[in-house]
Protein backbone atom coordinates (compact mmCIF):
# COMPACT_ATOMS: atom_id res chain seq x y z
CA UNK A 1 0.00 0.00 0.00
CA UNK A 2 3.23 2.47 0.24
CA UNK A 3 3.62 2.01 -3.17
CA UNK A 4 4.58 5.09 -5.71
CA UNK A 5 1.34 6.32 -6.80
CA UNK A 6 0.78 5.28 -10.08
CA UNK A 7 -1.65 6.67 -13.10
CA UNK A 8 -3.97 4.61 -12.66
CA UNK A 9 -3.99 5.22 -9.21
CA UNK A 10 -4.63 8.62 -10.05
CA UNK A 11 -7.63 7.45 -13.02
CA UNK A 12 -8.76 5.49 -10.32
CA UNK A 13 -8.59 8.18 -7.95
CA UNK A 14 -10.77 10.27 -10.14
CA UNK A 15 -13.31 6.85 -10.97
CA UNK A 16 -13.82 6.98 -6.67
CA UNK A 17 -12.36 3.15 -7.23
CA UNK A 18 -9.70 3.22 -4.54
CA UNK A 19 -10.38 1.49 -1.13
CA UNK A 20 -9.79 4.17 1.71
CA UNK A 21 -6.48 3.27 3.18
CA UNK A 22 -5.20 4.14 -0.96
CA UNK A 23 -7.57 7.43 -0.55
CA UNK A 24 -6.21 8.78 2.19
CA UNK A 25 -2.35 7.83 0.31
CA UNK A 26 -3.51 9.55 -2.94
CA UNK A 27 -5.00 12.34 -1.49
CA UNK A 28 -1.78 13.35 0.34
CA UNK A 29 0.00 13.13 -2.99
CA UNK A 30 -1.84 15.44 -4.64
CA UNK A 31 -2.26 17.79 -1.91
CA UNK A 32 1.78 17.67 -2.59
CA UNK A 33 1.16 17.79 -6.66
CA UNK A 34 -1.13 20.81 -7.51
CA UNK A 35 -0.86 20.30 -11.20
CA UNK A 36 -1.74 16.87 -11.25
CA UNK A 37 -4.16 17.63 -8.84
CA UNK A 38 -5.60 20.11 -11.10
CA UNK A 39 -5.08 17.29 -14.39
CA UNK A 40 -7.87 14.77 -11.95
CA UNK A 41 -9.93 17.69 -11.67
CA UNK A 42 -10.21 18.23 -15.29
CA UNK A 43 -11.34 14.76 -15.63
CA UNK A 44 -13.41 14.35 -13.09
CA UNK A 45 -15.35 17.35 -14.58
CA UNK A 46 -15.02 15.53 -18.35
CA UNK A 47 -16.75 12.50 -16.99
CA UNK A 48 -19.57 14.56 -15.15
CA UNK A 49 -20.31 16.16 -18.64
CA UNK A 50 -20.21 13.02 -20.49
CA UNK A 51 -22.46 11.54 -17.88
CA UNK A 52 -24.92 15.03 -18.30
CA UNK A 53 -25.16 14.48 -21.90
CA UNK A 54 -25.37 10.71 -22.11
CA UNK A 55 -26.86 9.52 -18.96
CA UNK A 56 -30.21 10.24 -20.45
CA UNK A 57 -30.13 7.09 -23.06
CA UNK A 58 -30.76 5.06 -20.06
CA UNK A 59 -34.02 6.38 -19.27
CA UNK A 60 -35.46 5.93 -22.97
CA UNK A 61 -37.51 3.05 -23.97
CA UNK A 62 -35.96 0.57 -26.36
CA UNK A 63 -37.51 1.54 -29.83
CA UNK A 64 -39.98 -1.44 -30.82
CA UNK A 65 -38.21 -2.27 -34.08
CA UNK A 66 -35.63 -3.61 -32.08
CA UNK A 67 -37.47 -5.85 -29.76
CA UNK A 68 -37.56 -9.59 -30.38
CA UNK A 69 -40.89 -10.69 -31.69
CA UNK A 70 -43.09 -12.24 -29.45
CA UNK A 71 -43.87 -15.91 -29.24
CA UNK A 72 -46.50 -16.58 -26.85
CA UNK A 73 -46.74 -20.49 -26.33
CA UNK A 74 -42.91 -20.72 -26.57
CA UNK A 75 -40.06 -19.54 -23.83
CA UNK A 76 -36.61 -18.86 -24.93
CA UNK A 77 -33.86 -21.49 -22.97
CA UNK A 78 -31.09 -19.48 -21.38
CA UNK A 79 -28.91 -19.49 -24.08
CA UNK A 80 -31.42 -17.93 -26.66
CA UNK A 81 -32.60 -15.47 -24.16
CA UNK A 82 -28.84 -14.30 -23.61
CA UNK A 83 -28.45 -13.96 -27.71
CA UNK A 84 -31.48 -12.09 -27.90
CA UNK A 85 -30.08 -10.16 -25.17
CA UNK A 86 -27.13 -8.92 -26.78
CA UNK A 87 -28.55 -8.09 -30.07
CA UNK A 88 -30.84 -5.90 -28.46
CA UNK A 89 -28.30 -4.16 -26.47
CA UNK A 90 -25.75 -3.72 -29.57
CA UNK A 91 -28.83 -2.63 -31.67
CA UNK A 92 -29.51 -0.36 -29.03
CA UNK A 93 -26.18 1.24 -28.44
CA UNK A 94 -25.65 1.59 -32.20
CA UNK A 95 -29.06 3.23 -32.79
CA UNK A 96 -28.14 5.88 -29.98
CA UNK A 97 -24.39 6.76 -31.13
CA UNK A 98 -25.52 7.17 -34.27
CA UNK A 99 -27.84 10.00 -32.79
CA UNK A 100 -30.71 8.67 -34.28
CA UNK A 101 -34.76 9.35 -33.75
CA UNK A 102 -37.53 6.58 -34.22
CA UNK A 103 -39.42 8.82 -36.14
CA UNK A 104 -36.87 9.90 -38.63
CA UNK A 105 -36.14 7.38 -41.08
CA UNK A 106 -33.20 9.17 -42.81
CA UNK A 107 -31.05 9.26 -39.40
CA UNK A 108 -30.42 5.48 -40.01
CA UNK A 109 -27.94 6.44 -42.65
CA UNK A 110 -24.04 7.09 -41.81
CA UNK A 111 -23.83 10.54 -43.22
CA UNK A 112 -26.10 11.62 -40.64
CA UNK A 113 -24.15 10.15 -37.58
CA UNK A 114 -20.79 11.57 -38.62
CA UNK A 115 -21.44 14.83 -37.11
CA UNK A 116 -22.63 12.95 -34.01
CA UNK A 117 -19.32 10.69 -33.38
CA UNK A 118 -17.57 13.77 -34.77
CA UNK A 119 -18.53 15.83 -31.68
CA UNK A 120 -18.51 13.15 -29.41
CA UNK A 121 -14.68 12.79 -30.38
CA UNK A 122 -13.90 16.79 -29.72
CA UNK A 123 -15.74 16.42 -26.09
CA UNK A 124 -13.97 13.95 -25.45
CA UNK A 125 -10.58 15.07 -26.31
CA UNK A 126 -10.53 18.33 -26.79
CA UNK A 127 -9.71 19.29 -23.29
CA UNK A 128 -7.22 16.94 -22.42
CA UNK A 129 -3.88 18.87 -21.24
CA UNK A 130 -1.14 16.25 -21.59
CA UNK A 131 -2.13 13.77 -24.03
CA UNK A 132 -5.19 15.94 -26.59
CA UNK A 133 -3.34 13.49 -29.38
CA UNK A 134 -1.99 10.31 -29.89
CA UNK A 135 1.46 11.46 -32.14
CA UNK A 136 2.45 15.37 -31.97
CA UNK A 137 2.99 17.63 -35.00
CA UNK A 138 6.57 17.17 -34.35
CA UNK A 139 5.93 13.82 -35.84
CA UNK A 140 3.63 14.71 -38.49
CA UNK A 141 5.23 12.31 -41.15
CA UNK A 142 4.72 9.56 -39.12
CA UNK A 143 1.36 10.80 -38.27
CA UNK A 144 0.01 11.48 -41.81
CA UNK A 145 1.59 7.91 -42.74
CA UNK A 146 0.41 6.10 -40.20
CA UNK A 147 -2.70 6.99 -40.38
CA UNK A 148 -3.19 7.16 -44.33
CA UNK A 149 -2.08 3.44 -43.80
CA UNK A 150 -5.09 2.42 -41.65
CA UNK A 151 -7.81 4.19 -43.32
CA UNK A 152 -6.50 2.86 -46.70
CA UNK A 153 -5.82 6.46 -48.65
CA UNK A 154 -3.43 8.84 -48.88
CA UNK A 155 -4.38 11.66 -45.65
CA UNK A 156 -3.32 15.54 -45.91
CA UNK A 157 -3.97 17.39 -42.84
CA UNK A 158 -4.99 20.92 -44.15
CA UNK A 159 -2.87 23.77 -43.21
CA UNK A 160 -4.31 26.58 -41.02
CA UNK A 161 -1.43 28.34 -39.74
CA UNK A 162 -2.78 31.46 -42.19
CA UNK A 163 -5.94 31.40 -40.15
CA UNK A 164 -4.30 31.28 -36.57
CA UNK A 165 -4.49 27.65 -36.04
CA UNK A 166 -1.42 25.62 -35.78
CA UNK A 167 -1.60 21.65 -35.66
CA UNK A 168 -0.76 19.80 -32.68
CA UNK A 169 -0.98 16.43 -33.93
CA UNK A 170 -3.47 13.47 -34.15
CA UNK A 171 -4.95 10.02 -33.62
CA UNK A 172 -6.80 6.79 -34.41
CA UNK A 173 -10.60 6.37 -33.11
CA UNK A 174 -13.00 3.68 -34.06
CA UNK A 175 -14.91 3.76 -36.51
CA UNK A 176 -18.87 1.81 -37.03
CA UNK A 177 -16.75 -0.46 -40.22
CA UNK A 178 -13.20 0.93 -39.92
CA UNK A 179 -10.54 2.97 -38.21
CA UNK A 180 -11.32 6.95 -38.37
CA UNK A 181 -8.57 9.99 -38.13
CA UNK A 182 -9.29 12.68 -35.99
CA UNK A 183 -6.36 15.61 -36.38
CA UNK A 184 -6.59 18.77 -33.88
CA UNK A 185 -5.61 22.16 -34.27
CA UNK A 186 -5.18 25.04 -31.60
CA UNK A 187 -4.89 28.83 -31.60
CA UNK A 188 -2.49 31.45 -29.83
CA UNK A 189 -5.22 31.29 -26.97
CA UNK A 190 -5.61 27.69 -26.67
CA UNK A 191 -8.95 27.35 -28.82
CA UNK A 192 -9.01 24.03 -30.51
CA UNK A 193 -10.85 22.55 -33.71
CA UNK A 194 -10.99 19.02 -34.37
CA UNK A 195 -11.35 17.80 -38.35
CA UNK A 196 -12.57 14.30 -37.88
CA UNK A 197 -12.05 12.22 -40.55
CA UNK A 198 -14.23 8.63 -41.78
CA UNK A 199 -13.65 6.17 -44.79
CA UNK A 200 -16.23 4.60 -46.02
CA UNK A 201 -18.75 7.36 -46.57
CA UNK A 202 -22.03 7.22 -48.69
CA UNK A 203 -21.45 8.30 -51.94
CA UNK A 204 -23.04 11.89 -52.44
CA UNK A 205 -23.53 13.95 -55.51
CA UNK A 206 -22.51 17.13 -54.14
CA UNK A 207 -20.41 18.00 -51.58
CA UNK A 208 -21.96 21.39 -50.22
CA UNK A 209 -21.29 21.81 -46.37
CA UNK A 210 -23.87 21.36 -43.77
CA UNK A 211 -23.93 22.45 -40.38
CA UNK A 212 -24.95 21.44 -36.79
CA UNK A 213 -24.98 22.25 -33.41
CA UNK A 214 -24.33 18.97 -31.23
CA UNK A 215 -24.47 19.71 -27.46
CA UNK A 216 -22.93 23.38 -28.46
CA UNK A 217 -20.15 22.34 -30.41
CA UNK A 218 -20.77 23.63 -33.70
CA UNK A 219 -19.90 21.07 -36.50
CA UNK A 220 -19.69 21.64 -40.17
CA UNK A 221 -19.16 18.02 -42.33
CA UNK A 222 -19.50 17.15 -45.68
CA UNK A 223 -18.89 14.14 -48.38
CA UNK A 224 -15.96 14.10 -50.72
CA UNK A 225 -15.24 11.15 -52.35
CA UNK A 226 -14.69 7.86 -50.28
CA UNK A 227 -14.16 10.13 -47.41
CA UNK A 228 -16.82 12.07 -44.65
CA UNK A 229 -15.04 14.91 -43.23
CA UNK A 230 -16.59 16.83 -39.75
CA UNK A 231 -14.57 19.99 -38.46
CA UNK A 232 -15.58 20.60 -34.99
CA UNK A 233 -15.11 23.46 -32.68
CA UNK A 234 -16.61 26.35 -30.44
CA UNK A 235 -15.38 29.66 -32.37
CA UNK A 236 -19.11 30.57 -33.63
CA UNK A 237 -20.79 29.46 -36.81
CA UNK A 238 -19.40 31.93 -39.22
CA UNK A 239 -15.76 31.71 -37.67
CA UNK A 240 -16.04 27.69 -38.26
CA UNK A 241 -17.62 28.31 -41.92
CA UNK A 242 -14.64 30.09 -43.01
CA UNK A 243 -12.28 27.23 -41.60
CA UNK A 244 -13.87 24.56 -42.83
CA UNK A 245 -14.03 25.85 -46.82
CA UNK A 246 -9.81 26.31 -45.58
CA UNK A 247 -10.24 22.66 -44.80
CA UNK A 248 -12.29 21.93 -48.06
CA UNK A 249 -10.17 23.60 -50.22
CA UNK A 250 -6.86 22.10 -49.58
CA UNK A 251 -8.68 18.57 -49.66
CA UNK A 252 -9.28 19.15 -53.29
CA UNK A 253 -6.02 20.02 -54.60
């Protein structure tokens, strides 16, 4: 129990999973470490708004198109009951994340859920102090190569250095079929934009940019190509209009 506390002691710490004699040791420790104190903080008050925007699922009932159909003169045996189970919970979870309605047919397709995961992905890291990426712009070779390898095309993280925003680096998220890119971007005073990026996108016709306002982060995304592109941020709706045709631009040349 004298052990060095660890990070996970400290995620733990900040989860309230830590019996009380490894409280009371991790609570000294950061009485001693006001900046990491200060980093728990942070994501204690991450998960609280996570929990404020999400919690809320719980509480709705399962849409009827997903329930099993009923068989009245029959019961399930325990095995069938736990498959049917599962496939309700999966078809559950993926009609949610997808920020879909059961009135409104047309949110079942993909385009519509890329601004959803888009934002989801800036909430989440967007105000992480020592790790908002995965690999730094000092590596941006790697980065861009890494990446292009896992989404299967050549990636170009736009320039916005003209505009005020410098990048900082990137990462790899999940995607619903494949692996997604998500590269950030900050400003002299710390603002931060988020261009996430998908494979596998419908195919569209046109490419003109739509908006959306997802839990006030604004999001502007649009289809080009193979490719669904989402630009994320807080700067106001004009302000994120002008960076995204930036963003646009450079992704046709």
């Amino acid at each position: 129990m004298n052990a060095p506390i660890s990070e996970d002691d400290l995620h733990a710490f900040a989860d309230g999973q830590l019996d009380s004699a490894r409280l009371v040791q991790v609570e000294a420790w950061l009485a001693s470490h006001p900046e990491r104190r200060a980093e728990v903080d942070q994501w204690r008050a991450q998960t609280a708004s996570l929990h404020q925007t999400f919690d809320r699922v719980l509480d709705e009932p399962i849409p009827t198109r997903l329930l099993p159909p009923a068989r009245p003169a029959r019961w399930l045996d325990g095995r069938k009951a736990a498959a049917v189970a599962w496939l309700v919970v999966g078809g559950v979870a993926g009609f949610f994340l997808r920020g879909q309605s059961a009135g409104d047919p047309a949110a079942l397709t993909a385009s519509n859920s890329l601004p959803r995961q888009a934002a989801v992905a800036h909430a989440v890291f967007v105000p992480e102090v020592r790790h908002p990426v995965e690999v730094g712009a000092d590596q941006e070779a790697h980065l861009v190569a890494w990446l292009s390898k896992r989404l299967g095309a050549e990636l170009k993280p736009p320039k916005l250095d003209d505009a005020g925003y410098r990048l900082i680096g990137g990462r790899l998220l999940p995607g619903d079929k494949r692996a997604v890119a998500q590269f950030m971007y900050e400003d002299a005073a710390r603002k931060r934009l988020t261009l996430y990026v998908r494979p596998d996108a419908p195919k569209a016709t046109e490419t003109g940019f739509r908006y959306t306002s997802e839990d006030g982060i604004d999001v502007f995304y649009w289809i080009d190509g193979a490719f669904g592109y989402a630009l994320s941020g807080n700067t106001g709706r004009e302000d994120m209009l002008r960076l995204a045709t930036l963003v646009h631009r450079q992704n046709e040349k």
